[in-house]
N, C-alpha and C. Protein backbone atom coordinates (compact mmCIF):
# COMPACT_ATOMS: atom_id res chain seq x y z
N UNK A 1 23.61 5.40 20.14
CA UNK A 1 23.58 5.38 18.68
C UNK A 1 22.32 6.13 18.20
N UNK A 2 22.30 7.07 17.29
CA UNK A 2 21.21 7.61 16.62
C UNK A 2 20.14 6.73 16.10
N UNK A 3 19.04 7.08 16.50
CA UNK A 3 17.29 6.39 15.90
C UNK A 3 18.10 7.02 13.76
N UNK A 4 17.53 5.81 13.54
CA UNK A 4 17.39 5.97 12.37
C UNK A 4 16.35 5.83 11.80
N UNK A 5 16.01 6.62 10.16
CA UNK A 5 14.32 6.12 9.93
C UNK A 5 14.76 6.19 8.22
N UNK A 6 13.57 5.25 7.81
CA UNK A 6 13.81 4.96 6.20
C UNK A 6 12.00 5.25 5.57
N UNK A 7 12.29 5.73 5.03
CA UNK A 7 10.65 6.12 4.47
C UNK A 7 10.70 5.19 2.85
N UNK A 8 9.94 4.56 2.28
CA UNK A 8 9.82 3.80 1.51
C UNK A 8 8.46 4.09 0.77
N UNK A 9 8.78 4.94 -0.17
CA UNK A 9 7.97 5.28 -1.61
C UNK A 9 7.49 4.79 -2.66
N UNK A 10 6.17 4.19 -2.81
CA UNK A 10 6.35 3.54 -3.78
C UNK A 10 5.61 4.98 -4.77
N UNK A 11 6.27 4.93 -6.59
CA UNK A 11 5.56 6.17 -7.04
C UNK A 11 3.89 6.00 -6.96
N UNK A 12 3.63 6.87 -7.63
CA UNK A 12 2.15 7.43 -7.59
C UNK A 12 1.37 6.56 -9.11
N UNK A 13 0.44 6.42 -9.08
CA UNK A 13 -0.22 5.86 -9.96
C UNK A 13 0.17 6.11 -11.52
N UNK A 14 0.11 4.99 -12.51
CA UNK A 14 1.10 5.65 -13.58
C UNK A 14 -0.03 5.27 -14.58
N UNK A 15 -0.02 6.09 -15.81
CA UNK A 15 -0.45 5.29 -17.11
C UNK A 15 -0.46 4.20 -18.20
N UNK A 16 -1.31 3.66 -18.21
CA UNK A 16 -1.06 2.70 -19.38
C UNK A 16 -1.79 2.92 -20.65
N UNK A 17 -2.18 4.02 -21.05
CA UNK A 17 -2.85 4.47 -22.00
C UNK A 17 -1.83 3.90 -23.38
N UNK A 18 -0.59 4.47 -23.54
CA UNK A 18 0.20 4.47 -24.94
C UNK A 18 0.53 2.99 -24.55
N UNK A 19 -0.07 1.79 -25.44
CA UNK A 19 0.51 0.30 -25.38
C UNK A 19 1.75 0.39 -25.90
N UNK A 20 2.23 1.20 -26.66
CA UNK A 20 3.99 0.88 -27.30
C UNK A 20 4.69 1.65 -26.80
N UNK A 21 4.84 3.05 -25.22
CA UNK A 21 5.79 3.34 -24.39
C UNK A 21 6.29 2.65 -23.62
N UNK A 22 7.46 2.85 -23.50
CA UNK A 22 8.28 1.48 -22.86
C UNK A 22 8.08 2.01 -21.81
N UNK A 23 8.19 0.74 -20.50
CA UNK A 23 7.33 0.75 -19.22
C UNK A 23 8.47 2.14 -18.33
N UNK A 24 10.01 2.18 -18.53
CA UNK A 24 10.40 2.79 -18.15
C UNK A 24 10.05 4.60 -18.43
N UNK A 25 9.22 4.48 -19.28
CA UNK A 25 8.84 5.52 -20.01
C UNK A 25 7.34 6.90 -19.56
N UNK A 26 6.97 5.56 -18.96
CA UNK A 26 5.36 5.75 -18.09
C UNK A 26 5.15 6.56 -17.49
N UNK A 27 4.41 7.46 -18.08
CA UNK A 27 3.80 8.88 -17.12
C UNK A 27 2.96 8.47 -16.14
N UNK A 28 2.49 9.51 -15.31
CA UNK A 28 1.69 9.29 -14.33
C UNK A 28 0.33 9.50 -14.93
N UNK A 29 -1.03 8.90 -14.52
CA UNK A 29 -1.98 9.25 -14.75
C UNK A 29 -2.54 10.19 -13.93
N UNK A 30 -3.95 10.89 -14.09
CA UNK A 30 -4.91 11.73 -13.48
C UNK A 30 -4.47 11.48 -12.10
N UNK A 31 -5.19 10.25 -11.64
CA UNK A 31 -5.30 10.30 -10.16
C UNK A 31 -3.36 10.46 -9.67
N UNK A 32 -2.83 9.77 -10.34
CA UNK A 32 -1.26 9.66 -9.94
C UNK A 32 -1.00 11.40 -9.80
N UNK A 33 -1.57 12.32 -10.50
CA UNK A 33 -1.09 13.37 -10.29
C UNK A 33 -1.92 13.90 -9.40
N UNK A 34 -3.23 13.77 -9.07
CA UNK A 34 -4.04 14.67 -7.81
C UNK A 34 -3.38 14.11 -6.68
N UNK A 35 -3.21 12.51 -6.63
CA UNK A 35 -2.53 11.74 -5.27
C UNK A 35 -1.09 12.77 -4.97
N UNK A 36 -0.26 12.95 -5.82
CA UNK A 36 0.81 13.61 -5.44
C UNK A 36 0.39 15.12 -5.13
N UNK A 37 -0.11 16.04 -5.96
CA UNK A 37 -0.31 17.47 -5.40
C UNK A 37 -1.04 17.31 -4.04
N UNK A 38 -1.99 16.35 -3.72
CA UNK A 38 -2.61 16.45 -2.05
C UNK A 38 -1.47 16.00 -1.09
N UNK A 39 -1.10 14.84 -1.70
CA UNK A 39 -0.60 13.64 -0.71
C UNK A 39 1.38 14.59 -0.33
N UNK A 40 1.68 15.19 -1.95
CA UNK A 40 3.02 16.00 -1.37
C UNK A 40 3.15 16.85 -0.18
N UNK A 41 1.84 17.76 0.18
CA UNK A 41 1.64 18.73 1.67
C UNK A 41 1.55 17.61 2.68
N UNK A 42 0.87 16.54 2.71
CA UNK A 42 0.89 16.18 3.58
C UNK A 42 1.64 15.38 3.96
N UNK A 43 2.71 14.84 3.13
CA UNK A 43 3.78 14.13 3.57
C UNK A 43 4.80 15.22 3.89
N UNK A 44 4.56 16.32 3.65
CA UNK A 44 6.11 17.57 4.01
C UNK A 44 5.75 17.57 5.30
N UNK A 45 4.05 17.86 5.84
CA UNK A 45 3.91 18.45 7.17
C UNK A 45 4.10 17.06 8.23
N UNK A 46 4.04 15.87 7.53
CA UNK A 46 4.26 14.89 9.07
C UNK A 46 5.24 14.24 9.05
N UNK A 47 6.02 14.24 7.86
CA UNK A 47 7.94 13.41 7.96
C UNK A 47 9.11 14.28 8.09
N UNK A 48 9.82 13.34 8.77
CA UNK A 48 11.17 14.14 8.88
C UNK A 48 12.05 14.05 7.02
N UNK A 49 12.46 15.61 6.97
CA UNK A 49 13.13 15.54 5.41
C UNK A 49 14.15 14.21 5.54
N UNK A 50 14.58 13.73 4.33
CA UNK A 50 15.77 12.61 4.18
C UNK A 50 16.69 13.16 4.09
N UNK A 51 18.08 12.75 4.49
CA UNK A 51 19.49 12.76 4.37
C UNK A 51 20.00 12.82 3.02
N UNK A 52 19.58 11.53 2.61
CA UNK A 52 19.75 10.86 1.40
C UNK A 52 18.32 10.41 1.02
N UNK A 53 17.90 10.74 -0.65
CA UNK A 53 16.93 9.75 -1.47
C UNK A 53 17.70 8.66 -2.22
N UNK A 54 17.25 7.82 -2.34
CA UNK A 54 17.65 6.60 -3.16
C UNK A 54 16.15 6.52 -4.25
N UNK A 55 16.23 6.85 -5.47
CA UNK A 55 15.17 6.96 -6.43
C UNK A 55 15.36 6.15 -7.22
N UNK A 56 14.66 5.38 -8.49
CA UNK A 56 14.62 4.30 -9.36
C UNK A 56 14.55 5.89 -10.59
N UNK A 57 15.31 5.90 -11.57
CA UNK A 57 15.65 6.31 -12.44
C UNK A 57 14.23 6.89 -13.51
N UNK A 58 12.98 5.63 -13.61
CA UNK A 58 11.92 5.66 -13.65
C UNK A 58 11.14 7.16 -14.47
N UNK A 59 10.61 7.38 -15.36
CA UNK A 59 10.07 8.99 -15.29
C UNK A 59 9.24 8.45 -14.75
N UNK A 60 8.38 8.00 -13.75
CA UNK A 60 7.15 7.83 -12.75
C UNK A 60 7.51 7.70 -11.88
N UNK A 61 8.57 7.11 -11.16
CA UNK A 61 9.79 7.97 -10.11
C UNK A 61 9.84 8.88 -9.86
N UNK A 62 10.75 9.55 -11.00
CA UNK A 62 11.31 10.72 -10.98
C UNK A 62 9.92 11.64 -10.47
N UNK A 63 8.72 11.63 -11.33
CA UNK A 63 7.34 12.88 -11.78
C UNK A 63 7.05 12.34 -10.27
N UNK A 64 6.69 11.48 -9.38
CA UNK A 64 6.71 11.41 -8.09
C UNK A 64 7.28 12.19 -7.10
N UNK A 65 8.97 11.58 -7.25
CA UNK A 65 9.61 12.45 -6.25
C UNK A 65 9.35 14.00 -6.46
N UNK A 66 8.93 14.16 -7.83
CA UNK A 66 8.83 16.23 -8.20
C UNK A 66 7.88 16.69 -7.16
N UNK A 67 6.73 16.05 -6.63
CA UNK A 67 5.89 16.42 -5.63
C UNK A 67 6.46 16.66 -3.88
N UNK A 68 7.27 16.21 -4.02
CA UNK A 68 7.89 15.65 -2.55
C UNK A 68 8.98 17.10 -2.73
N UNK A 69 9.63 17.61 -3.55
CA UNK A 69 10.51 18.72 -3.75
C UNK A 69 9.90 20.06 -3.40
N UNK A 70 9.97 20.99 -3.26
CA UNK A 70 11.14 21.16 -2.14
C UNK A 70 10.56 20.95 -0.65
N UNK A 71 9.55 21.16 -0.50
CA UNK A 71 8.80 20.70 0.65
C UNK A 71 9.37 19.84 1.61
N UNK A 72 9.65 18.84 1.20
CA UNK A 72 10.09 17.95 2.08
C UNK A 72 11.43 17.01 1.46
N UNK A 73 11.85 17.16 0.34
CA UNK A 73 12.96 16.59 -0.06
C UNK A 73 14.04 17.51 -0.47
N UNK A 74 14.99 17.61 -0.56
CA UNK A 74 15.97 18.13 -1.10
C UNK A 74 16.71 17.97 -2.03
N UNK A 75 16.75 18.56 -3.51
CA UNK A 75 16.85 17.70 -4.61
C UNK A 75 18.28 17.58 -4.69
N UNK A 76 19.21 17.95 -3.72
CA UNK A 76 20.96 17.82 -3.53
C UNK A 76 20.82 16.44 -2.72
N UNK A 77 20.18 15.79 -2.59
CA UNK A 77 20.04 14.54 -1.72
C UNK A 77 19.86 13.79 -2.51
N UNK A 78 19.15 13.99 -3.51
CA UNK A 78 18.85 13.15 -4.38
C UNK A 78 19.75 11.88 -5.13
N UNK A 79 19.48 10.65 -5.67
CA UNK A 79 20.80 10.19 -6.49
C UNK A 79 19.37 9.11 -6.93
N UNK A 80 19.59 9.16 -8.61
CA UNK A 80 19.04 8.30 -9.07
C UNK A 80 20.01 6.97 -9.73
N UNK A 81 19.60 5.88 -9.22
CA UNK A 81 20.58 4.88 -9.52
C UNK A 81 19.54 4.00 -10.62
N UNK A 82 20.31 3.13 -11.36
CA UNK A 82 19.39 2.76 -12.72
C UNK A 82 19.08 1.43 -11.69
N UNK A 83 19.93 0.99 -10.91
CA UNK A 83 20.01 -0.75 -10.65
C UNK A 83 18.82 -0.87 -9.22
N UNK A 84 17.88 0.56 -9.59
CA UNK A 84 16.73 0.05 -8.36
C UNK A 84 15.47 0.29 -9.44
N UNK A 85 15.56 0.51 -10.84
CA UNK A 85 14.33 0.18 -11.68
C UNK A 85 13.56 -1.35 -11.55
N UNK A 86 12.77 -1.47 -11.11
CA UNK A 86 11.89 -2.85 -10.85
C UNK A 86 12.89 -3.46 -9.92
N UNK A 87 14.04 -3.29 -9.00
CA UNK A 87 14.63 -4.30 -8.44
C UNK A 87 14.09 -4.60 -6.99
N UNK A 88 14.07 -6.09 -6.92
CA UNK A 88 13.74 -7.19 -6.08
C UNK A 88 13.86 -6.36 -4.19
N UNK A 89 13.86 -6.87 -3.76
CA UNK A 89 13.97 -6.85 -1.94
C UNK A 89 15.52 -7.13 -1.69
N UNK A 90 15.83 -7.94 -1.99
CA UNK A 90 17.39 -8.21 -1.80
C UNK A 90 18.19 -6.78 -2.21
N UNK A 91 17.91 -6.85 -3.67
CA UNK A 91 18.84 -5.26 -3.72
C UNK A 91 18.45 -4.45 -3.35
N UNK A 92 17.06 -3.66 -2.97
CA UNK A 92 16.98 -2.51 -2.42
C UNK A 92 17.47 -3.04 -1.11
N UNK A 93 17.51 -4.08 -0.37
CA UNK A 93 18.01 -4.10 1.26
C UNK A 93 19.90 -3.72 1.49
N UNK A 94 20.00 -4.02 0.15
CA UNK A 94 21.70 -4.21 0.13
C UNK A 94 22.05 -2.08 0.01
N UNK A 95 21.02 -1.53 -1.14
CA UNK A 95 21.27 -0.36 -1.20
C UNK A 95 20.90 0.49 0.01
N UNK A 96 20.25 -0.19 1.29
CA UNK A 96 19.67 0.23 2.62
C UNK A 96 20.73 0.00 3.38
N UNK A 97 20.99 -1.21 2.94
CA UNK A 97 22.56 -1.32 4.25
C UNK A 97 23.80 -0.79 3.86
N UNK A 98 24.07 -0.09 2.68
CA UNK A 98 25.35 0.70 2.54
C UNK A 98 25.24 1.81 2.45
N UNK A 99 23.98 2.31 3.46
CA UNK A 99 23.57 3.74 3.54
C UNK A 99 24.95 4.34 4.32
N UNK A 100 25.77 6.09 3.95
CA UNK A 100 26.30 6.43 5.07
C UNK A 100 26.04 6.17 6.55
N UNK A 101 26.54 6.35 7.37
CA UNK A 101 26.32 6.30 8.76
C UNK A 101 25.89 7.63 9.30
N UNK A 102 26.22 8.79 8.43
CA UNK A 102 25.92 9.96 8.56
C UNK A 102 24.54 10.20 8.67
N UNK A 103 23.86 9.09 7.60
CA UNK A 103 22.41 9.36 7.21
C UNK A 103 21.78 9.24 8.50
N UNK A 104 21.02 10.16 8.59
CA UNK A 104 19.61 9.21 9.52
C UNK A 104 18.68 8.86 9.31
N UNK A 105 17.89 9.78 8.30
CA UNK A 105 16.42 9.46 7.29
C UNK A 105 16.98 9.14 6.06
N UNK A 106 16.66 7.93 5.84
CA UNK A 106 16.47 7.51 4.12
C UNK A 106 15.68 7.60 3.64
N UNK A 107 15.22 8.04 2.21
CA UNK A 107 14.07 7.11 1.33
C UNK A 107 14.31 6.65 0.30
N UNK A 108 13.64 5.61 0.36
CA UNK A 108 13.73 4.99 -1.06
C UNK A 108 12.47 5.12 -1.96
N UNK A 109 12.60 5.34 -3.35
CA UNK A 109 11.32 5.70 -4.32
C UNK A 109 11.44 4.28 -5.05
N UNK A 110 10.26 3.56 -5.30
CA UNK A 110 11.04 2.68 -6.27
C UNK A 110 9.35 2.23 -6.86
N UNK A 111 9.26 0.39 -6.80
CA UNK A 111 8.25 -0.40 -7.74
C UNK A 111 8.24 -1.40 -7.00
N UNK A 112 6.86 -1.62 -6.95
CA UNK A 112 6.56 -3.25 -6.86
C UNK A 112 7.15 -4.16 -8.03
N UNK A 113 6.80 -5.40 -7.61
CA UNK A 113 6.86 -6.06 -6.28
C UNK A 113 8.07 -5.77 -5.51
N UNK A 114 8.76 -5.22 -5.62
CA UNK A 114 10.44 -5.23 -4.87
C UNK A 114 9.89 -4.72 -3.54
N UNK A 115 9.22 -3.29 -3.74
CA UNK A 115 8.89 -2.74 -2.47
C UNK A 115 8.10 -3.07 -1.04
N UNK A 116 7.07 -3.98 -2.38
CA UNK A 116 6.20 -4.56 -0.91
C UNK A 116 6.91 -5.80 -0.17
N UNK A 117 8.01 -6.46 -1.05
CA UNK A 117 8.51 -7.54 -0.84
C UNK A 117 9.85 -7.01 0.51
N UNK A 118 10.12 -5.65 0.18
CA UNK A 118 10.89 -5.35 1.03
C UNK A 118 10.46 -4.93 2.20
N UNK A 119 9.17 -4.02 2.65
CA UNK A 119 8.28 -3.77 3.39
C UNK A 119 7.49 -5.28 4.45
N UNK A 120 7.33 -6.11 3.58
CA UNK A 120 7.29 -7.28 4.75
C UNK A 120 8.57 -8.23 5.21
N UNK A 121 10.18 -8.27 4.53
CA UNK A 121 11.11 -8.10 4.85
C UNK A 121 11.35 -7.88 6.34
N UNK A 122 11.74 -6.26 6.17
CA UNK A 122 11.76 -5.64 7.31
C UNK A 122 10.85 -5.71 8.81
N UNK A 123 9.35 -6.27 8.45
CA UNK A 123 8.11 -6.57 9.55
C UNK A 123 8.87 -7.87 10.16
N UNK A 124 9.55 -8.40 9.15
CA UNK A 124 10.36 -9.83 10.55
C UNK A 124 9.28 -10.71 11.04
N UNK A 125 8.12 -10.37 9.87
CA UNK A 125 6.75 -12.00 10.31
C UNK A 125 5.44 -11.26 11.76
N UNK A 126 6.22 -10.11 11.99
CA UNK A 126 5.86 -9.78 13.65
C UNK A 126 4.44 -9.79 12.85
N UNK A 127 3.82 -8.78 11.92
CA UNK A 127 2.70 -8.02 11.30
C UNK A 127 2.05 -8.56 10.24
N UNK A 128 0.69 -8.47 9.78
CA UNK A 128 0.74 -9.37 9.06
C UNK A 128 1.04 -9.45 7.87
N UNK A 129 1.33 -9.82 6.60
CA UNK A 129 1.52 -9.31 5.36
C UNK A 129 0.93 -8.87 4.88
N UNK A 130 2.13 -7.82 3.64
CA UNK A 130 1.27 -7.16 2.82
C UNK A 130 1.32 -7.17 1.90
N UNK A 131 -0.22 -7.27 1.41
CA UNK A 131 0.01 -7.71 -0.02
C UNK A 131 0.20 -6.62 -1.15
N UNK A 132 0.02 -5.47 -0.80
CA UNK A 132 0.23 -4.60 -1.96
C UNK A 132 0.71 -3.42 -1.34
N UNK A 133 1.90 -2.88 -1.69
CA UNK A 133 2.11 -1.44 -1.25
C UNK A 133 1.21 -0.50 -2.26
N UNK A 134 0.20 -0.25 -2.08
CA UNK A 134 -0.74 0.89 -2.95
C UNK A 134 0.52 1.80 -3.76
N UNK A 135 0.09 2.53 -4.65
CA UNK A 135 0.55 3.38 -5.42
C UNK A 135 0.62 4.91 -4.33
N UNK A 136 2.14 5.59 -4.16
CA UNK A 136 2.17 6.85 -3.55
C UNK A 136 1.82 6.11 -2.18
N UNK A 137 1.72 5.15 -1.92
CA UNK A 137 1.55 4.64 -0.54
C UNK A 137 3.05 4.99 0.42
N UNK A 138 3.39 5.28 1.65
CA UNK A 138 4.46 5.45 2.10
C UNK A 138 4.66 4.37 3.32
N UNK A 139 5.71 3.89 3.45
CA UNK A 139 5.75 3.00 5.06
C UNK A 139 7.08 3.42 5.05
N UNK A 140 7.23 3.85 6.54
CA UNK A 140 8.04 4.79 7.24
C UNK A 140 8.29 3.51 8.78
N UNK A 141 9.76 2.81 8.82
CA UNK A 141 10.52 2.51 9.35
C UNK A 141 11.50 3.45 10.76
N UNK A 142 11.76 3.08 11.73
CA UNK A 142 12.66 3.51 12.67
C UNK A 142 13.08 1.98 13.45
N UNK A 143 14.86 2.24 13.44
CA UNK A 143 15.58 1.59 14.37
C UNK A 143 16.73 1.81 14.69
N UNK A 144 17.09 1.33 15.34
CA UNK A 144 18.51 2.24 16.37
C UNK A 144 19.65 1.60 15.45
N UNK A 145 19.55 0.33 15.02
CA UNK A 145 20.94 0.03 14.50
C UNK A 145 21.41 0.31 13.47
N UNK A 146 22.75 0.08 13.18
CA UNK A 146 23.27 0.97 12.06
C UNK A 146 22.94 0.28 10.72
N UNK A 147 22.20 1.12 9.26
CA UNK A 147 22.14 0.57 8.29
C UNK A 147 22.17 -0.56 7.99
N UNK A 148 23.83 -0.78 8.24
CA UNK A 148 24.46 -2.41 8.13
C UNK A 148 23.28 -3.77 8.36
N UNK A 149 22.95 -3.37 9.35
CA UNK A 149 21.99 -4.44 10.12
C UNK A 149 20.50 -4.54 9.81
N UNK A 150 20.35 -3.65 9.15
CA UNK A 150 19.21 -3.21 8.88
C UNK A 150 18.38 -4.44 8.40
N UNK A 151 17.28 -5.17 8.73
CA UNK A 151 16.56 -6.40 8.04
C UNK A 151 16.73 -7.49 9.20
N UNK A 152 17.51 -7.21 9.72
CA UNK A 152 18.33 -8.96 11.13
C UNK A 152 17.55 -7.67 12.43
N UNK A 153 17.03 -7.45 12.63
CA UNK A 153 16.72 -6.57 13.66
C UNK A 153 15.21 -6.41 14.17
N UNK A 154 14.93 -5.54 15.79
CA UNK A 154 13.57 -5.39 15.66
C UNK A 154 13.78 -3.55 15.20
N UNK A 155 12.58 -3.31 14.35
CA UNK A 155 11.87 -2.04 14.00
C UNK A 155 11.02 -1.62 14.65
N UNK A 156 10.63 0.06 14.27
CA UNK A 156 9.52 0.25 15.13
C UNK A 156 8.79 0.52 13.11
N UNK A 157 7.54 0.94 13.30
CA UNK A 157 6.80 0.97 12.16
C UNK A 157 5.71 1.53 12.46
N UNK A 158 5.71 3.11 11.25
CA UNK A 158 4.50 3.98 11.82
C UNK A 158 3.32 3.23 10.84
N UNK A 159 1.91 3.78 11.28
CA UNK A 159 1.04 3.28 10.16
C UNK A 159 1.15 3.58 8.97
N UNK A 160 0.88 2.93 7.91
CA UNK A 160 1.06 2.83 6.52
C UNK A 160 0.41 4.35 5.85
N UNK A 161 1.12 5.24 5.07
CA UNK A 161 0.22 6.09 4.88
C UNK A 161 -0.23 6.00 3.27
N UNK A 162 -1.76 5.73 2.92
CA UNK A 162 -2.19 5.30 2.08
C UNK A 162 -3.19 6.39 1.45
N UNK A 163 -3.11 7.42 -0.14
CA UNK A 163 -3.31 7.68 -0.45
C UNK A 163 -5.04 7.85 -0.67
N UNK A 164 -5.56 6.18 -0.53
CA UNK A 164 -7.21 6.58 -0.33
C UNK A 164 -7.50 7.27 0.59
N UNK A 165 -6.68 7.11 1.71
CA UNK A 165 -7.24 7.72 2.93
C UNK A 165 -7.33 9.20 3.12
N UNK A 166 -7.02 10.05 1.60
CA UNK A 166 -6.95 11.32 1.67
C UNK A 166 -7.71 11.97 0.79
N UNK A 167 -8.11 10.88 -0.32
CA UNK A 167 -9.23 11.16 -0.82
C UNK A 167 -10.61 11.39 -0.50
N UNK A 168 -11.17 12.76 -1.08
CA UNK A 168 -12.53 13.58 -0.37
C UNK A 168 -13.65 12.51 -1.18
């Protein structure tokens, strides 16, 4: 059976400057945009491209994934679904396990808490928790079984790749 791998996005740092834009509305701030122009090269040069993206509808989503294009994503892969805006661990696991079988690399773009909640999910207790998936932070998943199973299983799990760590 094919190694499968799921890369898990959370976007890039967003603004809260305008108090009356609705949260779905939220641009990225300063650093949200230097994190993506550095952090986009270096996520093209060390991941495998995705099959399929699974994106949260989000414009701080969306202005995220724009960094990841064409470099390393393919915007025909793309599919923005509305029902992963702020959603929980349960549904992004359900939108993980009805991945094609075709797929081999997933990603998902989405929001806390869902993400980090799904990210220690998947650790199965082995690692210790985490409490915050950072902003533009990535955790990148591999396991042999199919989608379906995905969460009831052991993983392998590369190190977390975390945006301070690229800051000069």
């Amino acid at each position: 059976m094919p190694n499968r791998e799921l890369l898990i996005l959370r976007h890039a740092k967003s603004s809260w400057e305008d108090p009356g834009q609705a949260d779905f509305d939220r641009l990225l701030n300063q650093r949200g945009v230097d994190d993506g122009r550095r952090l986009g090269r270096v996520y093209a040069e060390g991941l495998p491209p995705p099959d399929r993206v699974l994106c949260s509808p989000a414009r701080r989503t969306r202005d995220t994934l724009a960094f990841l294009i064409p470099d390393l994503v393919d915007p025909r892969h793309v599919a923005y679904e509305d029902a992963l805006y702020l959603a929980g661990a349960e549904t992004l696991l359900d939108w993980l396990r009805a991945a094609p079988a075709a797929c081999r690399v997933l990603m998902l773009v989405g929001h806390n808490p869902g993400l980090t909640d799904l990210v220690n999910l998947l650790r199965g207790g082995r690692q210790p928790k985490l409490d915050n998936l950072p902003t533009f932070a990535l955790a990148h998943f591999r396991g042999a079984a199919p989608w379906s199973e995905w969460g009831s299983g052991e993983l392998d799990e590369e190190p977390l790749l975390r945006p301070k760590a690229f800051r000069s």
